[in-house]
N, C-alpha and C. Protein backbone atom coordinates (compact mmCIF):
# COMPACT_ATOMS: atom_id res chain seq x y z
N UNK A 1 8.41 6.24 6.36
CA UNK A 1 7.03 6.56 6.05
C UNK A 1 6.46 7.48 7.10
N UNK A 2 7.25 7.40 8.26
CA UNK A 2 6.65 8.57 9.47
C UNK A 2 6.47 10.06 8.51
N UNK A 3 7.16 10.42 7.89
CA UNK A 3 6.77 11.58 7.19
C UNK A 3 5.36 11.99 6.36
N UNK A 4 4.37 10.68 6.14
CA UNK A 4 3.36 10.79 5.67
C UNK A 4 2.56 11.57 6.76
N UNK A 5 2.43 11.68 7.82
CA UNK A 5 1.95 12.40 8.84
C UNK A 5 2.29 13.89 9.06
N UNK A 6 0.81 14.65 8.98
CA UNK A 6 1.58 16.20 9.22
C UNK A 6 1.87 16.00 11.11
N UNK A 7 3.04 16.76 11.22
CA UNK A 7 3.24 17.47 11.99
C UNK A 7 2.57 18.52 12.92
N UNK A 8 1.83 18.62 14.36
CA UNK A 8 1.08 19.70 14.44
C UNK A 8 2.25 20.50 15.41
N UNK A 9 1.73 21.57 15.96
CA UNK A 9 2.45 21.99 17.27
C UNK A 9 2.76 21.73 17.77
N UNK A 10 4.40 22.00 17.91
CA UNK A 10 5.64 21.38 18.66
C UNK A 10 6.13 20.20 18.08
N UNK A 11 5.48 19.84 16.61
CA UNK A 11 5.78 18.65 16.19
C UNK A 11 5.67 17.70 16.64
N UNK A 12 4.59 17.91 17.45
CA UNK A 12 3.77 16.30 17.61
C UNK A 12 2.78 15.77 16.22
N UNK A 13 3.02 14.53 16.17
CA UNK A 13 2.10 13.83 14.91
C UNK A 13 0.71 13.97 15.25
N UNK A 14 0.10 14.42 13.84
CA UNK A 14 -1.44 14.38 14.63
C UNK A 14 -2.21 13.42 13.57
N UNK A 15 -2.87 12.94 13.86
CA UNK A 15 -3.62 11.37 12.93
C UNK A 15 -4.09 12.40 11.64
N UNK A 16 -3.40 13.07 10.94
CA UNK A 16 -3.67 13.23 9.32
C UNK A 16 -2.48 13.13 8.53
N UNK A 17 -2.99 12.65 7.58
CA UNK A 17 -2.02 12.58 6.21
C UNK A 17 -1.87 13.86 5.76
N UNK A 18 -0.14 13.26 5.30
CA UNK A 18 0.35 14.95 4.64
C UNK A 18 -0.89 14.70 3.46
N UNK A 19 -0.61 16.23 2.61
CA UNK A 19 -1.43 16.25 1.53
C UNK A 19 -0.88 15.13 0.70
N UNK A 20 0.51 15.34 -0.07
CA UNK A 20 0.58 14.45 -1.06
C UNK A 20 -0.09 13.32 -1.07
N UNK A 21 0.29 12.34 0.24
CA UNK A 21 -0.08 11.41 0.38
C UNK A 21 -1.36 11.10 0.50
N UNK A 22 -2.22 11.74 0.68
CA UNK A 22 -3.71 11.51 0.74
C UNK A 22 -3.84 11.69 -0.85
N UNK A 23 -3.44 12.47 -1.75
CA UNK A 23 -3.45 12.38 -2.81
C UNK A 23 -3.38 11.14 -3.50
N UNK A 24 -2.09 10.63 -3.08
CA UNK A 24 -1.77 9.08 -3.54
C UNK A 24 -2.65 7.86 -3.19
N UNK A 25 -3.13 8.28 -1.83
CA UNK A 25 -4.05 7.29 -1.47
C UNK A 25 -5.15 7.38 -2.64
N UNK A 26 -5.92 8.11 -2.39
CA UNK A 26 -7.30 8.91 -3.89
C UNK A 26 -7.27 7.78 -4.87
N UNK A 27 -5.71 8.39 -5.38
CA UNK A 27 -4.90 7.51 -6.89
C UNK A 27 -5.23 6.09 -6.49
N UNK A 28 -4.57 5.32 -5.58
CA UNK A 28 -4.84 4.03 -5.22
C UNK A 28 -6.07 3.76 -5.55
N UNK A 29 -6.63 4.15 -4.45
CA UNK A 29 -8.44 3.88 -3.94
C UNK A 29 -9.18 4.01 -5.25
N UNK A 30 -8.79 4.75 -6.27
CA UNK A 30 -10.34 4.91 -7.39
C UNK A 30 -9.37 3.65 -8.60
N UNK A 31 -7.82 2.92 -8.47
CA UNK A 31 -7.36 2.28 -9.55
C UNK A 31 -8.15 0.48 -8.70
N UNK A 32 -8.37 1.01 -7.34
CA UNK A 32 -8.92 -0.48 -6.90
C UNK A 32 -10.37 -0.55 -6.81
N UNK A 33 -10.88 0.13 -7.35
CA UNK A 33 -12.59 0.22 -7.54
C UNK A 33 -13.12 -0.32 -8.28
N UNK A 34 -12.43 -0.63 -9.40
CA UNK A 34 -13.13 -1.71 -10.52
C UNK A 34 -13.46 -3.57 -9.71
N UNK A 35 -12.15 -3.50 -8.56
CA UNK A 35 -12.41 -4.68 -8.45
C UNK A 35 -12.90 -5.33 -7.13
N UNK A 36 -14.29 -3.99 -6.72
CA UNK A 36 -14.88 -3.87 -5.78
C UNK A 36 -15.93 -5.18 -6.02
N UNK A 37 -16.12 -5.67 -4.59
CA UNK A 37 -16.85 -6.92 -4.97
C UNK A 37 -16.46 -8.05 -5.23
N UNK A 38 -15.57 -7.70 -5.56
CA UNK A 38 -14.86 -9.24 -6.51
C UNK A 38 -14.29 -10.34 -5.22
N UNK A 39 -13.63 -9.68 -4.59
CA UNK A 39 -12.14 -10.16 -3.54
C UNK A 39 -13.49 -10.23 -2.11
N UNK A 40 -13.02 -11.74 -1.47
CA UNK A 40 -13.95 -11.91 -0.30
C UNK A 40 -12.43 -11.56 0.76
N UNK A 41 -13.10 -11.39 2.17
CA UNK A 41 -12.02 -11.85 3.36
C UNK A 41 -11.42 -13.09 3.07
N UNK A 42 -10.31 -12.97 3.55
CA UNK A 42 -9.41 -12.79 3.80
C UNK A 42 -8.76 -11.95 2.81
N UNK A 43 -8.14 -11.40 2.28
CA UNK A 43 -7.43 -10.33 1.13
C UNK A 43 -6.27 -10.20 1.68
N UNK A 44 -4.98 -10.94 0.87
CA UNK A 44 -3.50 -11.01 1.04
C UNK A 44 -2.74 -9.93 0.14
N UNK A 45 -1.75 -9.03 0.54
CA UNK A 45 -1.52 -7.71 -0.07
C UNK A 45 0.12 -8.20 -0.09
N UNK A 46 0.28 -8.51 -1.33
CA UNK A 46 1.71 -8.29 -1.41
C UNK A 46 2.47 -6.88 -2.14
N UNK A 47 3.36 -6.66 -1.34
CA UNK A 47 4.58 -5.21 -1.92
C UNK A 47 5.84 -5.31 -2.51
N UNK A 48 5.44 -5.45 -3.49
CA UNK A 48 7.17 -5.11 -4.20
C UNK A 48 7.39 -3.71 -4.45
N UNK A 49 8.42 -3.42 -4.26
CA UNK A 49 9.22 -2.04 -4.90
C UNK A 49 10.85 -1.85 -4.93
N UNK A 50 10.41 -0.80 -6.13
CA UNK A 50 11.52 -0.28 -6.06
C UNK A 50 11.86 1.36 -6.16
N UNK A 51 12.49 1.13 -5.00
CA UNK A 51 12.99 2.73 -4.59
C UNK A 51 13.92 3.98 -5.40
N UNK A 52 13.96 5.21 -5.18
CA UNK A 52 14.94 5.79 -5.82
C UNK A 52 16.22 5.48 -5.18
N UNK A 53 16.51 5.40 -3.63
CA UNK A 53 17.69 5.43 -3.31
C UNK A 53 17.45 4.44 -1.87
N UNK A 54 18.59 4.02 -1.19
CA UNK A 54 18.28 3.43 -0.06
C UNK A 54 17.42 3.79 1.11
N UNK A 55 17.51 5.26 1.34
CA UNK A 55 16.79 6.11 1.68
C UNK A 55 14.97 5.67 1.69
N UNK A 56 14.81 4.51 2.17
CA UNK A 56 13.28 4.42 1.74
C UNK A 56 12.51 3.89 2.77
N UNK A 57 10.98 4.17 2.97
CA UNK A 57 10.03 3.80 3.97
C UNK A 57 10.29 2.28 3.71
N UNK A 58 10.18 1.51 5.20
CA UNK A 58 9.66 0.26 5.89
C UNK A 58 8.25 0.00 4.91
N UNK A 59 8.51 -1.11 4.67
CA UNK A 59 7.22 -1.70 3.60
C UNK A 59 6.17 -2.11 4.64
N UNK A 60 6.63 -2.06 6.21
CA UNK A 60 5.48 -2.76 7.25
C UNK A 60 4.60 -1.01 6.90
N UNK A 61 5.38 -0.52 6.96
CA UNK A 61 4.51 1.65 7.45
C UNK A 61 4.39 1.66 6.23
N UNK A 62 5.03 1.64 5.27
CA UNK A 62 4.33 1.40 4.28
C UNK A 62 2.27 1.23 4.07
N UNK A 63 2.30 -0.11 4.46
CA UNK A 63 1.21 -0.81 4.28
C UNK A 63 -0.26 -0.15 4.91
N UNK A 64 0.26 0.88 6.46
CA UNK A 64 -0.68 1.17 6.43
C UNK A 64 -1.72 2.27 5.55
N UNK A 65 -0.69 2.96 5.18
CA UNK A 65 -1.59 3.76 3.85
C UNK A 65 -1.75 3.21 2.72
N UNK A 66 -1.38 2.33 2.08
CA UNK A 66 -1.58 1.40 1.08
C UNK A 66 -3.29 0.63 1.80
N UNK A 67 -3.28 0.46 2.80
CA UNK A 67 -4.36 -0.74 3.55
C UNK A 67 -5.68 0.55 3.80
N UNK A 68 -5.34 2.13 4.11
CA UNK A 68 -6.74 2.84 4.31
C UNK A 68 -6.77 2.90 2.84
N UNK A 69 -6.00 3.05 1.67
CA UNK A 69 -6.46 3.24 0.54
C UNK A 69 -6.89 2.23 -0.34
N UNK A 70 -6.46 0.98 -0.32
CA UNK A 70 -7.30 0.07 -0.59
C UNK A 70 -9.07 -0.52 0.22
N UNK A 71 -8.71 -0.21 1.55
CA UNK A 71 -10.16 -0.35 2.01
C UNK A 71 -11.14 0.72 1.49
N UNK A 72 -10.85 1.78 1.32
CA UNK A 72 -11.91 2.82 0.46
C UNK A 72 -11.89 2.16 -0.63
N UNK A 73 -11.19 1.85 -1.82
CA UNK A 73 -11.48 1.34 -2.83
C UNK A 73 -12.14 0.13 -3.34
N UNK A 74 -11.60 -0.87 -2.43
CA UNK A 74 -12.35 -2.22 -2.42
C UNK A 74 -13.79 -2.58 -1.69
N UNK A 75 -13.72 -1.71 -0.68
CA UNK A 75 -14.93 -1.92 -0.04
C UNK A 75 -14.90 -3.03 1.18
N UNK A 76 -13.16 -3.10 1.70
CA UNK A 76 -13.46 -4.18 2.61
C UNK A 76 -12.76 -3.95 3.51
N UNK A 77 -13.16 -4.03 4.94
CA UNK A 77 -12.59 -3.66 5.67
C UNK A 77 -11.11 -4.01 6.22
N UNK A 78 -10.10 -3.16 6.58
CA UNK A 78 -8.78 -3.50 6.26
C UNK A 78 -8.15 -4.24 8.00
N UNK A 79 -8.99 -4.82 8.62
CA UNK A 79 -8.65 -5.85 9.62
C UNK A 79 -8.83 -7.24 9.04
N UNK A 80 -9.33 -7.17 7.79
CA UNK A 80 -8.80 -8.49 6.83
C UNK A 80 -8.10 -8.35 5.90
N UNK A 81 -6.98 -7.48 6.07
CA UNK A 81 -6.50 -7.55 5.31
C UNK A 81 -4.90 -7.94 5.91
N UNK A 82 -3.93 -8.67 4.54
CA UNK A 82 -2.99 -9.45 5.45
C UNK A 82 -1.94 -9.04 4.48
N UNK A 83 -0.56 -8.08 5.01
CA UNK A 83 0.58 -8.17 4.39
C UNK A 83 1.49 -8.55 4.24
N UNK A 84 2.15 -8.91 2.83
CA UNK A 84 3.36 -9.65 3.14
C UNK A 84 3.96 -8.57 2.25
N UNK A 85 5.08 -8.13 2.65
CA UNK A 85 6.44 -7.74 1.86
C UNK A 85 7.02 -9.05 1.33
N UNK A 86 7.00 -7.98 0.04
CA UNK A 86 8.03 -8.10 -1.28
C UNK A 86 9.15 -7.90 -1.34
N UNK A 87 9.47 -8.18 -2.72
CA UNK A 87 11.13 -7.79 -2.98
C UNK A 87 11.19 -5.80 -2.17
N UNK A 88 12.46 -5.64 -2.35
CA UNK A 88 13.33 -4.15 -2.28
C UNK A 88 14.25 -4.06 -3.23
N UNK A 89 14.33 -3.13 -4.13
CA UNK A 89 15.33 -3.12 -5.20
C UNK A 89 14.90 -1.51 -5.15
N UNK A 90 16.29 -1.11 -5.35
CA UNK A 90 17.08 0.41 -5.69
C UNK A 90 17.07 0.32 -7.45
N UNK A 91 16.45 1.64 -7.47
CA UNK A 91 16.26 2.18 -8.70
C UNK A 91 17.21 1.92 -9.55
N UNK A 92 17.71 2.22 -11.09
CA UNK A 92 19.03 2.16 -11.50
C UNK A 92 19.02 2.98 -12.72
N UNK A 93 19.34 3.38 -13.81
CA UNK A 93 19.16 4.25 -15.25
C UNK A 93 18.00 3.74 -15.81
N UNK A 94 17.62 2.33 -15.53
CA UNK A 94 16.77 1.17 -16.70
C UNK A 94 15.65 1.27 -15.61
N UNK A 95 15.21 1.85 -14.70
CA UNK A 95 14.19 1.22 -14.15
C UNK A 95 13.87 2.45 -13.05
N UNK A 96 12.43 2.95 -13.43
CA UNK A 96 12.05 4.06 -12.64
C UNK A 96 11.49 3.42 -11.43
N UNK A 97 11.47 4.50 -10.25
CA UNK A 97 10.67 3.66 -8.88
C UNK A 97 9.46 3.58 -8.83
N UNK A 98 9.01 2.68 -8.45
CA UNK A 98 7.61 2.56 -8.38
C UNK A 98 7.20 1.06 -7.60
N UNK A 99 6.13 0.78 -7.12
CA UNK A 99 5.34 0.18 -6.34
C UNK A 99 4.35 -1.14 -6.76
N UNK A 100 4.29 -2.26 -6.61
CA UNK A 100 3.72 -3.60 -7.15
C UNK A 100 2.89 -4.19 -6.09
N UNK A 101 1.29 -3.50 -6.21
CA UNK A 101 0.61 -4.41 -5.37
C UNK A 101 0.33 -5.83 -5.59
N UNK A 102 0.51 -6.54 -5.80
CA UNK A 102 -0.58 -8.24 -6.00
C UNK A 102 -1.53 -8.69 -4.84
N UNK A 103 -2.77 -8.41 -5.10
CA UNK A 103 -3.74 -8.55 -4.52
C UNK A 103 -4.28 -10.09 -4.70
N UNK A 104 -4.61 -11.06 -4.06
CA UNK A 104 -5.63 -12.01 -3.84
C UNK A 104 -6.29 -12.36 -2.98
N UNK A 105 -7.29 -13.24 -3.09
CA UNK A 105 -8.03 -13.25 -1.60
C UNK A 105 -8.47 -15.79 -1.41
N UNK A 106 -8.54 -15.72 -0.50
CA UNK A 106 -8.19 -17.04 -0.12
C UNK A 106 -9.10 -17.87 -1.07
N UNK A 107 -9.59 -17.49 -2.19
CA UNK A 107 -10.15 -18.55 -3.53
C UNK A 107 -9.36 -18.99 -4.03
N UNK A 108 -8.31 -17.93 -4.22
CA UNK A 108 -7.20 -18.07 -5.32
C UNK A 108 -6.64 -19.52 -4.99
N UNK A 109 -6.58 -20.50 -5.81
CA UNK A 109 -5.91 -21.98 -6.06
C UNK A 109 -4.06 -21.79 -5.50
N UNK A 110 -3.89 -22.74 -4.26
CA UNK A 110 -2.34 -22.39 -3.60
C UNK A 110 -1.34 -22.21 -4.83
N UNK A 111 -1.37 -23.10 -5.76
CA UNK A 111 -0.67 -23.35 -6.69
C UNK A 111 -0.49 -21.81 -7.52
N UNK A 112 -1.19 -20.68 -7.48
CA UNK A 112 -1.01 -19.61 -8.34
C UNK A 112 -0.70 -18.50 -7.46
N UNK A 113 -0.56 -18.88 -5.92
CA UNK A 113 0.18 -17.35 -4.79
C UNK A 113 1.21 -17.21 -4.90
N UNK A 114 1.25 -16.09 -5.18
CA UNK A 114 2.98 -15.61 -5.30
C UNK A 114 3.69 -16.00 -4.38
């Protein structure tokens, strides 16, 4: 996930997101806006995915752009917010890659946390 970071002179990292990825964040942030309000502190972020190839970002580096793009969207600040990694599964013919947030926050009844 270090690659989400541009590069400045001499290729030192400088605290911005490549474009794409700020893009993706956007995408995130306006699909978690409906359920602004809803979710109190504590807010538990689970990650499943699955990758194209082994070749794939750490779900911890992961999280932090998943965590600025959900705090724009939700409206809550992301020092309450708590991750756990998910499964890892490699892509295959039957199954394109893609990304599984499950969001809850400490109302949710123990009996229904993933």
């Amino acid at each position: 996930m270090n690659s989400c970071w541009v590069r400045g002179k001499g290729g030192v990292r400088t605290n911005s997101y490549h474009h794409i990825v700020k893009v993706w964040m956007s995408v995130l942030a306006q699909k978690a806006e409906p359920y602004k309000g809803l979710l109190k502190p504590l807010v538990f972020i689970q990650t499943d995915a699955v990758f194209q190839d082994a070749r794939h970002p750490d779900l911890d580096n992961l999280s932090k752009v998943t965590n600025d793009a959900l705090k724009e969207g939700l409206g809550i600040d992301d020092k309450y917010f708590r991750n756990i990694s998910g499964k890892v599964r490699i892509a295959d013919e039957t199954v394109e890659p893609h990304l599984i947030f499950t969001i809850w926050d400490e109302s949710l009844p123990k009996e229904l946390i993933p």
